[in-house]
C-alpha atoms as a PDB file:
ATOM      1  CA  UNK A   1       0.000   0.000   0.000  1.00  0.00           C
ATOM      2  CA  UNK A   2       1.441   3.134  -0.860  1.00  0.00           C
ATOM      3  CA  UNK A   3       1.421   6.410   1.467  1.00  0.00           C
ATOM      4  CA  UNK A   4      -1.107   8.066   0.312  1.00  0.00           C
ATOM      5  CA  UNK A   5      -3.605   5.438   0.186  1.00  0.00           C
ATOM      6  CA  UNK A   6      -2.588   4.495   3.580  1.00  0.00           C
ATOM      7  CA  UNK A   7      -3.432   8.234   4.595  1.00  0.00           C
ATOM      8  CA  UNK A   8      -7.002   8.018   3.224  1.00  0.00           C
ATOM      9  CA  UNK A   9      -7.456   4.868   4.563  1.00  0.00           C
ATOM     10  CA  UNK A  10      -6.860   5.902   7.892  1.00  0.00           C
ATOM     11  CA  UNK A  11      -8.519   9.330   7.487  1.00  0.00           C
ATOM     12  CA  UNK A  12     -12.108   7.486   6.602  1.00  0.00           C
ATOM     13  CA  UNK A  13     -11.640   4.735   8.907  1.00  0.00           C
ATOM     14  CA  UNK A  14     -11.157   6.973  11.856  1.00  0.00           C
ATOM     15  CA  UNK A  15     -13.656   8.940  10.613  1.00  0.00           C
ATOM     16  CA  UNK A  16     -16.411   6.932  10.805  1.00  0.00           C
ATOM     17  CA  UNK A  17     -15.998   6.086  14.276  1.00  0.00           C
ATOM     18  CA  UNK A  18     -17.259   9.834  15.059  1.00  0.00           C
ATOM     19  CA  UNK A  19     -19.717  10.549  11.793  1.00  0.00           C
ATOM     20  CA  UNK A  20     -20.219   7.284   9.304  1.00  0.00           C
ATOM     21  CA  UNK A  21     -22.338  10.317   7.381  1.00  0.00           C
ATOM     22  CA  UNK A  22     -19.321  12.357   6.997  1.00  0.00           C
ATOM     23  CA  UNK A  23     -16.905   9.383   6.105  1.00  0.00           C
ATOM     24  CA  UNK A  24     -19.489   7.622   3.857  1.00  0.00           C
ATOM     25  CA  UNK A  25     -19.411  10.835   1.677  1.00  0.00           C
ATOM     26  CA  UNK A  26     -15.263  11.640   1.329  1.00  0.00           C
ATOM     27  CA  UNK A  27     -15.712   7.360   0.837  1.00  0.00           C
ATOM     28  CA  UNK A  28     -18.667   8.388  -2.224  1.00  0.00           C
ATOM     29  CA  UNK A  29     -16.635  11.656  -3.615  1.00  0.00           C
ATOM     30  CA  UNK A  30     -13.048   9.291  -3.794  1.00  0.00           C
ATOM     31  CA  UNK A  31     -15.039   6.315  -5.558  1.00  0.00           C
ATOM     32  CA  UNK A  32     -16.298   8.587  -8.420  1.00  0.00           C
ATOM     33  CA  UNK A  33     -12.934  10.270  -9.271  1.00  0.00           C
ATOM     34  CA  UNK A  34      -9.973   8.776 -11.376  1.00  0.00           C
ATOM     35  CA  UNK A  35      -6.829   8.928  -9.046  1.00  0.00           C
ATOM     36  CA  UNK A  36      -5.302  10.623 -12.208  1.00  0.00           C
ATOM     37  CA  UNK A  37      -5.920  11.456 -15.701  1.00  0.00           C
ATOM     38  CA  UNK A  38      -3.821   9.038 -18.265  1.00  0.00           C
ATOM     39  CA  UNK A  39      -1.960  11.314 -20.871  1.00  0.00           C
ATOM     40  CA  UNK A  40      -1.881   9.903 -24.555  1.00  0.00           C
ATOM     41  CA  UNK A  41       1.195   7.697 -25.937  1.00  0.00           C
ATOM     42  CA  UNK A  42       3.409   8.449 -28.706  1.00  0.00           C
ATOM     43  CA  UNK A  43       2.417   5.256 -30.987  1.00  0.00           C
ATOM     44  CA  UNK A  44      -1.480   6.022 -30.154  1.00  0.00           C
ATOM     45  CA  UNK A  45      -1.110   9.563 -32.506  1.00  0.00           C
ATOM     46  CA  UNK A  46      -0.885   8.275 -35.604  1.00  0.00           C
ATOM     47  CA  UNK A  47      -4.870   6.877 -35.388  1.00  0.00           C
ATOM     48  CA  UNK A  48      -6.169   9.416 -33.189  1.00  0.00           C
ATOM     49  CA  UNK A  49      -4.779  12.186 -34.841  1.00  0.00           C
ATOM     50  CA  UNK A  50      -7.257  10.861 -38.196  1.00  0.00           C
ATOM     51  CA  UNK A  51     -10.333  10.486 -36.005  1.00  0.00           C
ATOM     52  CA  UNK A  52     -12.730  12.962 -36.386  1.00  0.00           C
ATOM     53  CA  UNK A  53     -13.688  14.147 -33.177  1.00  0.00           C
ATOM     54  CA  UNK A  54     -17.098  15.452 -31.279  1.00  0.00           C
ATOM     55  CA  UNK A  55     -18.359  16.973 -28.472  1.00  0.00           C
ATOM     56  CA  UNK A  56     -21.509  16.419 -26.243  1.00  0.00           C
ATOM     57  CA  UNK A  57     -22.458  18.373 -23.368  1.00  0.00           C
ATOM     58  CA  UNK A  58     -22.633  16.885 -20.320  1.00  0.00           C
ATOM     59  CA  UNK A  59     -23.948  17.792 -17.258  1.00  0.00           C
ATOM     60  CA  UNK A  60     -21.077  20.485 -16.571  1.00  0.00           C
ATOM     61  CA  UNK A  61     -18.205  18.303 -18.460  1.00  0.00           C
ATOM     62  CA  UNK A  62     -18.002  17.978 -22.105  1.00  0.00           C
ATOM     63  CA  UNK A  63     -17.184  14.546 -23.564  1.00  0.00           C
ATOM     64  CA  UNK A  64     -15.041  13.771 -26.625  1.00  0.00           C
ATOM     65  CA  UNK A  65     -15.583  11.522 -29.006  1.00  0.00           C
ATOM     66  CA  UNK A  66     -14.147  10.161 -32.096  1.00  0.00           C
ATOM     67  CA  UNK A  67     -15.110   8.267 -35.288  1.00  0.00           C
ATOM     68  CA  UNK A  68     -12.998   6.944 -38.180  1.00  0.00           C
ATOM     69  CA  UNK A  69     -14.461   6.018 -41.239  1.00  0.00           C
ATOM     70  CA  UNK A  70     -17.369   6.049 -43.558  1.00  0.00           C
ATOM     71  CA  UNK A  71     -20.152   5.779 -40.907  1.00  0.00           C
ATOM     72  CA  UNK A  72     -21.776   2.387 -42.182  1.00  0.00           C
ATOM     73  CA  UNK A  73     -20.213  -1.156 -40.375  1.00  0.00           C
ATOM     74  CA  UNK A  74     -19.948   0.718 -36.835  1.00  0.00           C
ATOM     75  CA  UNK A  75     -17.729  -0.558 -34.150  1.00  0.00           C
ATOM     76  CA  UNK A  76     -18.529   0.892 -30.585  1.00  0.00           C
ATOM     77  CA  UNK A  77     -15.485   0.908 -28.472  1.00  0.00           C
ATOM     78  CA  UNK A  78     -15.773   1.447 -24.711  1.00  0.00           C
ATOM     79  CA  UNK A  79     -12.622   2.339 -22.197  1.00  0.00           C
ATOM     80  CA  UNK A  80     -12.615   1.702 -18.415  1.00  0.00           C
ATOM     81  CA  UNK A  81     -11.888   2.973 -15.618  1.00  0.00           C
ATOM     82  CA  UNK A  82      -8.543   5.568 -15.613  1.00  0.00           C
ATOM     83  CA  UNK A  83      -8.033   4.952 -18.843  1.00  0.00           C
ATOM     84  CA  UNK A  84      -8.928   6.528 -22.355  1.00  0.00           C
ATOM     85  CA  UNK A  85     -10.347   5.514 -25.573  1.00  0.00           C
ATOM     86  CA  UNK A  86      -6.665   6.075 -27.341  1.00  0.00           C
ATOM     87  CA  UNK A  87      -5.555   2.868 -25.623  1.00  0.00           C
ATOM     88  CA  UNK A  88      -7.646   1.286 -28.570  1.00  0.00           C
ATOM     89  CA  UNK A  89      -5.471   2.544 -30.805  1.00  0.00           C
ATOM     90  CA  UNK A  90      -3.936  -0.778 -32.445  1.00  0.00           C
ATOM     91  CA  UNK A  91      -7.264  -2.417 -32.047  1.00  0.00           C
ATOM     92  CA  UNK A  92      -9.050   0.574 -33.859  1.00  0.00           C
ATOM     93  CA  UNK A  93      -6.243   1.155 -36.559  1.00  0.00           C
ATOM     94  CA  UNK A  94      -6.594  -2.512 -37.622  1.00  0.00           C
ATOM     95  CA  UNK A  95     -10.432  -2.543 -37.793  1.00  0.00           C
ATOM     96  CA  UNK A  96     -10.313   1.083 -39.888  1.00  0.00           C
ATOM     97  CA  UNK A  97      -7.939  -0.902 -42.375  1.00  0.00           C
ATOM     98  CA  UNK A  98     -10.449  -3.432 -42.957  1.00  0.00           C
ATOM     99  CA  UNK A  99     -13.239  -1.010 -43.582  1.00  0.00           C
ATOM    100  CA  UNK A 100     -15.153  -0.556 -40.019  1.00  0.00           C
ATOM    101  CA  UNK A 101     -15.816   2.527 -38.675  1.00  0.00           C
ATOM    102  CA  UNK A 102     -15.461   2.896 -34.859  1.00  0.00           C
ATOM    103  CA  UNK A 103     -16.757   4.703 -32.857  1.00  0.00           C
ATOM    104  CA  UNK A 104     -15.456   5.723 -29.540  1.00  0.00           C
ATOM    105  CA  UNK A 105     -15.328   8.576 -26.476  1.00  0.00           C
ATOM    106  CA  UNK A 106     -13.213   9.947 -23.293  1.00  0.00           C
ATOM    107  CA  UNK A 107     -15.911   9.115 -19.977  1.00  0.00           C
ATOM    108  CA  UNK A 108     -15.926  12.349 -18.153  1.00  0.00           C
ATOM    109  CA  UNK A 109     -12.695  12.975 -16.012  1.00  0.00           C
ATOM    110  CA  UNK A 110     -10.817  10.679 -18.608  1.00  0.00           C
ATOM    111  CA  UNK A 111      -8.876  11.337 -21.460  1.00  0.00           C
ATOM    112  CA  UNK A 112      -9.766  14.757 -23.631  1.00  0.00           C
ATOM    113  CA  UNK A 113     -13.142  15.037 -21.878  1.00  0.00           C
ATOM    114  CA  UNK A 114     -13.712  17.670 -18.858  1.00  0.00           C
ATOM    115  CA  UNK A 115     -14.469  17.160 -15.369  1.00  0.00           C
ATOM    116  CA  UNK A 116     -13.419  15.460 -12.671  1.00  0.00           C
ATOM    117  CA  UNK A 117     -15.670  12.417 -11.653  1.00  0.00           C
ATOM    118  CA  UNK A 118     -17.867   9.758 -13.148  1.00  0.00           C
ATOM    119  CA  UNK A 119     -19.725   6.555 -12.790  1.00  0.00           C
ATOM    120  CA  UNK A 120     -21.298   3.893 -14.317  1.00  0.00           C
ATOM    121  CA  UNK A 121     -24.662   5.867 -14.696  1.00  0.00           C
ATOM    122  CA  UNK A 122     -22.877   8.234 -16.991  1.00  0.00           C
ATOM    123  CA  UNK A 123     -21.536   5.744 -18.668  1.00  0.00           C
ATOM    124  CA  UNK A 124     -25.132   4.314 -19.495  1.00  0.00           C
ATOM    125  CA  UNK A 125     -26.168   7.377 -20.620  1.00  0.00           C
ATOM    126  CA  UNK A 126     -23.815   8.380 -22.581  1.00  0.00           C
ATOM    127  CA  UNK A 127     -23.838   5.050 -24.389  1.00  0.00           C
ATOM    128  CA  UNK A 128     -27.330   5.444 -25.099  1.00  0.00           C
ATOM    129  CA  UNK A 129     -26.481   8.854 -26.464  1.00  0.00           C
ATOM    130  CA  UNK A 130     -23.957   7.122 -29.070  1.00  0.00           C
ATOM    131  CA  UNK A 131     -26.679   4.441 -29.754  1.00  0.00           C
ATOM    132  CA  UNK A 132     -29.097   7.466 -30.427  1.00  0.00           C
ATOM    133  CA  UNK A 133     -27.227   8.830 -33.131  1.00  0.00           C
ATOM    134  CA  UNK A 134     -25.450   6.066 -35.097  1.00  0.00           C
ATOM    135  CA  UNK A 135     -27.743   3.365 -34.280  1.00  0.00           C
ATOM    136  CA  UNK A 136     -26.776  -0.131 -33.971  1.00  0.00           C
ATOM    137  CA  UNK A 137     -23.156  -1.438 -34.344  1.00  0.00           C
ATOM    138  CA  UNK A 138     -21.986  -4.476 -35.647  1.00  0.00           C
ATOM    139  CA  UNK A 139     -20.014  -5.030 -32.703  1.00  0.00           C
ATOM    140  CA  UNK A 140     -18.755  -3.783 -29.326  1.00  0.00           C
ATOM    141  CA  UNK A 141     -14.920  -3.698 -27.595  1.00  0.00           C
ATOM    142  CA  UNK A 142     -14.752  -3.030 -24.349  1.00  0.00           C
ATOM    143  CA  UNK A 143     -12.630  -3.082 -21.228  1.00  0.00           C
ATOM    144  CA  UNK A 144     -12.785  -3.839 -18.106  1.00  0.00           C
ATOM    145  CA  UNK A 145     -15.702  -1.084 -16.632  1.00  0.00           C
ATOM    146  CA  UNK A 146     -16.468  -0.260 -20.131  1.00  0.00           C
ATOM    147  CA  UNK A 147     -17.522  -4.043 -20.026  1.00  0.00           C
ATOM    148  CA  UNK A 148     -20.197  -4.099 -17.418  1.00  0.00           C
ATOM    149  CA  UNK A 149     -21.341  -0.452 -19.352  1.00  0.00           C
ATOM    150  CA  UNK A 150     -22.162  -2.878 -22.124  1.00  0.00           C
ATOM    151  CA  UNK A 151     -24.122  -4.957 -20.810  1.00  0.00           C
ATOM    152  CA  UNK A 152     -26.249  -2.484 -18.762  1.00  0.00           C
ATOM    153  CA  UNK A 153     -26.735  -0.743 -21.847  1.00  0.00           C
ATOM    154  CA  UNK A 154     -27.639  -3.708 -23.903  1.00  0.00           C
ATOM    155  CA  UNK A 155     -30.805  -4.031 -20.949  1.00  0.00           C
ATOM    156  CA  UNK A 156     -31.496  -0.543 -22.055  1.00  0.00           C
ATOM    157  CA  UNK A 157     -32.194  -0.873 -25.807  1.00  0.00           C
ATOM    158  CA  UNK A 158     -28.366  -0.905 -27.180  1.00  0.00           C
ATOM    159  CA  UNK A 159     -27.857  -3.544 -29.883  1.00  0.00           C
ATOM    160  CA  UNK A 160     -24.809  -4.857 -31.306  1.00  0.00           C
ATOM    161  CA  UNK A 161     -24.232  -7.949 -33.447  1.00  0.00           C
ATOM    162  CA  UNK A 162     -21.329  -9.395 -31.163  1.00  0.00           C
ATOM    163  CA  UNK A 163     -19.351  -8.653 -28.265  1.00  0.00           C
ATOM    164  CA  UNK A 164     -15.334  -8.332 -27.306  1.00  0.00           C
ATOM    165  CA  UNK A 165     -14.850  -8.221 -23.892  1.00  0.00           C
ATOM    166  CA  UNK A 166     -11.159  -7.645 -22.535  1.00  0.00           C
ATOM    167  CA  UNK A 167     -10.638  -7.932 -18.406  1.00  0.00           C
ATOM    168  CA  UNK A 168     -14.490  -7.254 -17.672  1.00  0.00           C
ATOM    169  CA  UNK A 169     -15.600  -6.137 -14.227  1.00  0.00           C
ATOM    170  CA  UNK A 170     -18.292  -8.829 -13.606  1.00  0.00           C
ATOM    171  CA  UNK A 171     -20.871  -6.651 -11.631  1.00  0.00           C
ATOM    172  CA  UNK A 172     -21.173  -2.940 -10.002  1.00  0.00           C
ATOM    173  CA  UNK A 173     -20.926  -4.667  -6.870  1.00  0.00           C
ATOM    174  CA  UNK A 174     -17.245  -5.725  -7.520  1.00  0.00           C
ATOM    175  CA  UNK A 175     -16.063  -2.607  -7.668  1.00  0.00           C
ATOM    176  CA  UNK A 176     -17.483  -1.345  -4.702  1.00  0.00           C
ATOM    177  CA  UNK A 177     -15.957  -4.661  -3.059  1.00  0.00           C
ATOM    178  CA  UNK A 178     -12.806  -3.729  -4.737  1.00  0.00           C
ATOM    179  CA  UNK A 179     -12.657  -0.323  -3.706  1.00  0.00           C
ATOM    180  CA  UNK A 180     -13.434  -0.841   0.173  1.00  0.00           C
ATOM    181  CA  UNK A 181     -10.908  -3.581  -0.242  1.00  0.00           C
ATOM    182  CA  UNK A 182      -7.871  -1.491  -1.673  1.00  0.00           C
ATOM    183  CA  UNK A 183      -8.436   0.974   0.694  1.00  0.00           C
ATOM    184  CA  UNK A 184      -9.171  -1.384   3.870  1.00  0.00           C
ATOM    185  CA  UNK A 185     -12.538   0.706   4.605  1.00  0.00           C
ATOM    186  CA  UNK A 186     -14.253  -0.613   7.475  1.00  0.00           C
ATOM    187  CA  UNK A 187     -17.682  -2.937   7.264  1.00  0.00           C
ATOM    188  CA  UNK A 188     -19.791  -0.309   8.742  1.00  0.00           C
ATOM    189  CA  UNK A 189     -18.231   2.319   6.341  1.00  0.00           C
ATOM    190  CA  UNK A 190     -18.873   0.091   3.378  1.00  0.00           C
ATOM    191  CA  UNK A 191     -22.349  -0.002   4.123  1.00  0.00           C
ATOM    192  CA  UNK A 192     -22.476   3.356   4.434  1.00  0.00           C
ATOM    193  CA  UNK A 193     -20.907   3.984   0.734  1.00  0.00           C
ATOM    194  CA  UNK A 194     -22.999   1.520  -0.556  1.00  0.00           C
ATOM    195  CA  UNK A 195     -26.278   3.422   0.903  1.00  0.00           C
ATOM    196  CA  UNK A 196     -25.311   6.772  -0.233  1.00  0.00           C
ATOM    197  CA  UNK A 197     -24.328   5.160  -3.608  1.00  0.00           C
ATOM    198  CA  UNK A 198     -27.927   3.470  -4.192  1.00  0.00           C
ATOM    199  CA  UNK A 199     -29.711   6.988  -2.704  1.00  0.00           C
ATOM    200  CA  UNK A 200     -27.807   9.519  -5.164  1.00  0.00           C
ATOM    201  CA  UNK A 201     -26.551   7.794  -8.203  1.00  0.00           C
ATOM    202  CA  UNK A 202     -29.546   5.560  -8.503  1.00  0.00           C
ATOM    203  CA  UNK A 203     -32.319   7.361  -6.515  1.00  0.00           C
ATOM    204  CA  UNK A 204     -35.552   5.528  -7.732  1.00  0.00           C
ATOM    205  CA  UNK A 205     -33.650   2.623  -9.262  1.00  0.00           C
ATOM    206  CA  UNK A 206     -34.421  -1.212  -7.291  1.00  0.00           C
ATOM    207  CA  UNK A 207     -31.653  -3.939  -6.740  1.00  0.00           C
ATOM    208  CA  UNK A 208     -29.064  -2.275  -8.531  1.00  0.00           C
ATOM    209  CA  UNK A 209     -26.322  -4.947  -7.003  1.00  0.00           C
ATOM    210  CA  UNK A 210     -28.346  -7.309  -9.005  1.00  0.00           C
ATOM    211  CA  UNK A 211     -29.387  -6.001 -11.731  1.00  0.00           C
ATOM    212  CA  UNK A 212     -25.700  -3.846 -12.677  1.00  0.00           C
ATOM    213  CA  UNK A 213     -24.318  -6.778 -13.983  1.00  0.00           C
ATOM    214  CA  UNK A 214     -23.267  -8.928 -17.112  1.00  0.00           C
ATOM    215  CA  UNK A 215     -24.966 -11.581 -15.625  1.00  0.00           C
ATOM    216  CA  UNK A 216     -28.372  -9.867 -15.405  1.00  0.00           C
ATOM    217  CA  UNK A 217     -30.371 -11.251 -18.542  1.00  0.00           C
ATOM    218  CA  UNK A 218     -27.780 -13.278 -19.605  1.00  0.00           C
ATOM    219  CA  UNK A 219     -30.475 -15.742 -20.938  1.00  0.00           C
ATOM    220  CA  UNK A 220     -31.747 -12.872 -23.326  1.00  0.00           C
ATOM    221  CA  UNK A 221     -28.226 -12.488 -24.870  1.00  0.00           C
ATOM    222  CA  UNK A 222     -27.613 -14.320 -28.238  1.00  0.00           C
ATOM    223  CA  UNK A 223     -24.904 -12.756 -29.881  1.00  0.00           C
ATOM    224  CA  UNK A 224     -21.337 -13.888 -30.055  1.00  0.00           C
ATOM    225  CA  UNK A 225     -18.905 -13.101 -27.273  1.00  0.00           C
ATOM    226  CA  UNK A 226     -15.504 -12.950 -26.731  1.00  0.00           C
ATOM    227  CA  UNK A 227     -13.942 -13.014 -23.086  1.00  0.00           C
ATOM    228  CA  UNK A 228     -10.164 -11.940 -22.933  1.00  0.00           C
ATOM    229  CA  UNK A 229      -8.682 -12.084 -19.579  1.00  0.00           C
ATOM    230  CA  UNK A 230      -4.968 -12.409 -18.623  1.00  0.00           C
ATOM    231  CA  UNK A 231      -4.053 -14.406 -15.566  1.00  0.00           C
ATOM    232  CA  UNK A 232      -2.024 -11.742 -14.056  1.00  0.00           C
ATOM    233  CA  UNK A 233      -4.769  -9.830 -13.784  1.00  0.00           C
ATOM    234  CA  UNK A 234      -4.474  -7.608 -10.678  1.00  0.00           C
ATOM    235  CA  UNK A 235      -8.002  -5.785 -10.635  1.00  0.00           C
ATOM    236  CA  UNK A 236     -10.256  -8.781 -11.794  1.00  0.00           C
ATOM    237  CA  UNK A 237      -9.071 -12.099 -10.996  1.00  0.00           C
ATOM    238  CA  UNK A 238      -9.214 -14.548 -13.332  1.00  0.00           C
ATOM    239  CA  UNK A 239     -11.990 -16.937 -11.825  1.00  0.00           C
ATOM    240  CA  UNK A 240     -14.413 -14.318 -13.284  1.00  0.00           C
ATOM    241  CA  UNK A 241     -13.859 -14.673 -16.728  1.00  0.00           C
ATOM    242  CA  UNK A 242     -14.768 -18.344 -16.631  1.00  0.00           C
ATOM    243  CA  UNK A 243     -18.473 -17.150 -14.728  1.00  0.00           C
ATOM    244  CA  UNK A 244     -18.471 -15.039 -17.739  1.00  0.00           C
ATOM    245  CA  UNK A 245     -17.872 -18.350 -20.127  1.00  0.00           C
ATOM    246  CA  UNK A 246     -20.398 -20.292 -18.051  1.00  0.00           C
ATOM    247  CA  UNK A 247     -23.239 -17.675 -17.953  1.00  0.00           C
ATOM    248  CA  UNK A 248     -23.305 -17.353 -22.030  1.00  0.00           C
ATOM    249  CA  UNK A 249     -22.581 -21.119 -22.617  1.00  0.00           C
ATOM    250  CA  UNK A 250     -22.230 -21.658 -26.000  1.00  0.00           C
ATOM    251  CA  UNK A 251     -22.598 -17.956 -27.523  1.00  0.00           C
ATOM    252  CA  UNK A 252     -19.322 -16.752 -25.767  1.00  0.00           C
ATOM    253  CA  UNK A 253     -15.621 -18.354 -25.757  1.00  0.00           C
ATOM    254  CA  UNK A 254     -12.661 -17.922 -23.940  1.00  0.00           C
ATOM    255  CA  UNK A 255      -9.015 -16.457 -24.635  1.00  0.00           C
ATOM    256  CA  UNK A 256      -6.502 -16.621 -21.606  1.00  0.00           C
ATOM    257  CA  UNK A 257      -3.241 -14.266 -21.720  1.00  0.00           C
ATOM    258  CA  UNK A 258      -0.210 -14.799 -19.296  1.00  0.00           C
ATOM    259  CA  UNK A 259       2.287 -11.708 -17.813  1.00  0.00           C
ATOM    260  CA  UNK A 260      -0.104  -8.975 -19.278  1.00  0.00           C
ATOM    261  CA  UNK A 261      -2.405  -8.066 -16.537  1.00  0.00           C
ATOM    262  CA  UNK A 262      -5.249  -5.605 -16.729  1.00  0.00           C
ATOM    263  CA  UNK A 263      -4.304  -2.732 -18.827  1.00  0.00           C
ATOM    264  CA  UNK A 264      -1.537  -3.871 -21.021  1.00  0.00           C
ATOM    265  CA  UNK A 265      -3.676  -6.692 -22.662  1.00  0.00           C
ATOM    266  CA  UNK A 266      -5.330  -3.802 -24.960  1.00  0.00           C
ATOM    267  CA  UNK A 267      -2.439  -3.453 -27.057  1.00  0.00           C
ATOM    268  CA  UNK A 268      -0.588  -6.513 -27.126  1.00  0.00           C
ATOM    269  CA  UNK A 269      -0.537  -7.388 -30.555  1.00  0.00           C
ATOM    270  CA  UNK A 270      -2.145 -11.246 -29.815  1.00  0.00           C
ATOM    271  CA  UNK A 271      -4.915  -9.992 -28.316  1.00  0.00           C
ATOM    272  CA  UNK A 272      -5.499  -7.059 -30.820  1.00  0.00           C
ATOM    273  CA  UNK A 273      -5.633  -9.974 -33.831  1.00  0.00           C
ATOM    274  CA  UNK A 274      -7.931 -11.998 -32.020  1.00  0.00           C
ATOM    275  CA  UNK A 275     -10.166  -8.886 -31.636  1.00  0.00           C
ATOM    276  CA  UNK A 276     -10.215  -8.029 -34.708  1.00  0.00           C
ATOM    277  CA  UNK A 277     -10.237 -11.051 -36.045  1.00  0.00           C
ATOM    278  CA  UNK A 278     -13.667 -12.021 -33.613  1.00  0.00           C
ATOM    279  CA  UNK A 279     -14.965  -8.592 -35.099  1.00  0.00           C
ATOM    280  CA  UNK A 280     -14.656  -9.545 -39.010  1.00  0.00           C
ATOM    281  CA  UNK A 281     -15.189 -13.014 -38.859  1.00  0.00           C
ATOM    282  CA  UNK A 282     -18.753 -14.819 -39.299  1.00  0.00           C
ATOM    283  CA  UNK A 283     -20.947 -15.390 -36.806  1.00  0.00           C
ATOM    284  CA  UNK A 284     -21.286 -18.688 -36.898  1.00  0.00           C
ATOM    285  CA  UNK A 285     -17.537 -19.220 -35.915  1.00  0.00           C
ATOM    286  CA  UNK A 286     -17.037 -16.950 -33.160  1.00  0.00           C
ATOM    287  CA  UNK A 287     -18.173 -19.046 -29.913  1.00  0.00           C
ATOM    288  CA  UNK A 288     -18.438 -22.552 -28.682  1.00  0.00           C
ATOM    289  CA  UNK A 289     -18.203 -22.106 -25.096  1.00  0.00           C
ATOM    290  CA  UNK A 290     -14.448 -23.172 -25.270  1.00  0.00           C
ATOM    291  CA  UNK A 291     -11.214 -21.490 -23.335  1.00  0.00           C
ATOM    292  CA  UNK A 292      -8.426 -20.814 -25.221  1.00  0.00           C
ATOM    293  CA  UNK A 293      -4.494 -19.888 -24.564  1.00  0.00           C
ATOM    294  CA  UNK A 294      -2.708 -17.540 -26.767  1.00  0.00           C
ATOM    295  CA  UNK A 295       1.106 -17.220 -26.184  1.00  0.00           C
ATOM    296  CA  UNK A 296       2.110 -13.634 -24.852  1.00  0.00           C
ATOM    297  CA  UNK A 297       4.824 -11.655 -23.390  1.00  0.00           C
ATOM    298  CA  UNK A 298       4.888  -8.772 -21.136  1.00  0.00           C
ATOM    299  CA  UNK A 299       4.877  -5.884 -23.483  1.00  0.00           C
END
């Protein structure tokens, strides 16, 4: 644990032992903010400097997005968490080169977009926004958050003819898990975060730990998936991708990494050919409810 986090920790846990109120909101503000806002690589520029790229107010941030191509075989691409669409960048390149056009976006307090925090609300929203106006895609990429995005947006009218999804957060729930965890928050002070979270992100909304999941409807899902996970993940152990696997049966299939963990997996080149690959090959071949191993190395 580093110092910092081992400040906070202490600050909220000690806290809460005189106002679980005031602790369970500096707990709510920290899990809505990125701990820092990932600056674009040198070998992402020469795809996201062709994108074209929009705006669309929101709230009181503005979010960027981009699009490549001629508009007609869309590709929806979704980041996670601290990260940034450009992180795509292989992955999009090689889908532009065989005539897709992808679609993608910074979440608020990410990338080129403005403000400062976010959540998986926003992300619904704005995914329904993108849905709006370009209608469905053929497919979707995703990471990690970006992942569980998908799915909730899939229960709200978003339709896609297959799904690629790299290191996905199973359910909401897990991150609030994960969060509390990382930071060593106390029980009482979880349940507090978790309270707060259900009354003002989701005021009106019922059994959101249930229903905020890729699990939730999974019977209702029919298209052709694609789990890539890495077994040195750090944020979302491994044993999850396989609930993934088991939930979709047949429609989804399996691709294990080694030495990649959570973030570097989006650009190693193994795992952007099977992508794109999944994305341009026919239907009927994508799934199987099999695991795979492709060789990798630490990039």
């Amino acid at each position: 644990m580093d110092r910092s986090t081992a400040v906070v920790r202490a600050a909220l846990n000690s806290t809460s032992y005189a106002s679980g109120k005031l602790a369970g909101r500096g707990a709510f503000s920290l899990f809505r903010m990125p701990k820092g806002r990932s600056r674009p690589r040198p070998d992402e520029a020469p795809v996201f400097d062709t994108a074209r790229r929009g705006e669309i107010p929101f709230g009181d941030a503005t979010v960027v997005t981009y699009q490549w191509g001629d508009g007609k075989r869309k590709v929806l691409v979704v980041h996670g968490w601290e990260s940034r669409a450009s992180r795509f960048a292989k992955i999009i390149g090689g889908l532009v080169e065989l005539g897709y056009s992808p679609i993608s976006f910074d979440a608020p307090g990410h990338g080129e977009s403005t403000g400062r925090t976010t959540n998986i609300a926003e992300y619904l929203k704005i995914l329904t926004l993108l849905h709006r106006e370009h209608g469905d895609f053929e497919a979707v990429v995703a990471h990690s958050l970006g992942v569980t995005a998908t799915f909730l947006s899939m229960q709200h009218g978003l339709r896609t003819g297959r799904i690629a999804a790299i290191s996905p957060v199973p359910e909401f729930a897990f991150l609030v898990d994960k969060f509390c965890e990382q930071l060593g928050l106390r029980d009482k002070l979880k349940d507090e975060l978790r309270g707060r979270i259900e009354r003002e992100m989701f005021p009106g909304e019922e059994d959101i730990w249930h229903r905020f999941s890729v699990f939730a409807g999974s019977e209702r899902v029919d298209v052709p998936i694609l789990v890539i996970h890495d077994d040195d993940d750090d944020m979302v152990d491994p044993p999850h991708a396989r609930r993934v696997l088991a939930a979709f049966g047949d429609h989804a299939r399996l691709v294990t990494t080694k030495r990649l963990g959570h973030r570097r997996i989006i650009g190693a080149p193994q795992v952007v050919q099977q992508v794109v690959d999944f994305v341009s090959t026919d239907a009927d071949r994508q799934a199987g409810g099999t695991e795979n191993r492709i060789g990798t190395t630490a990039q």
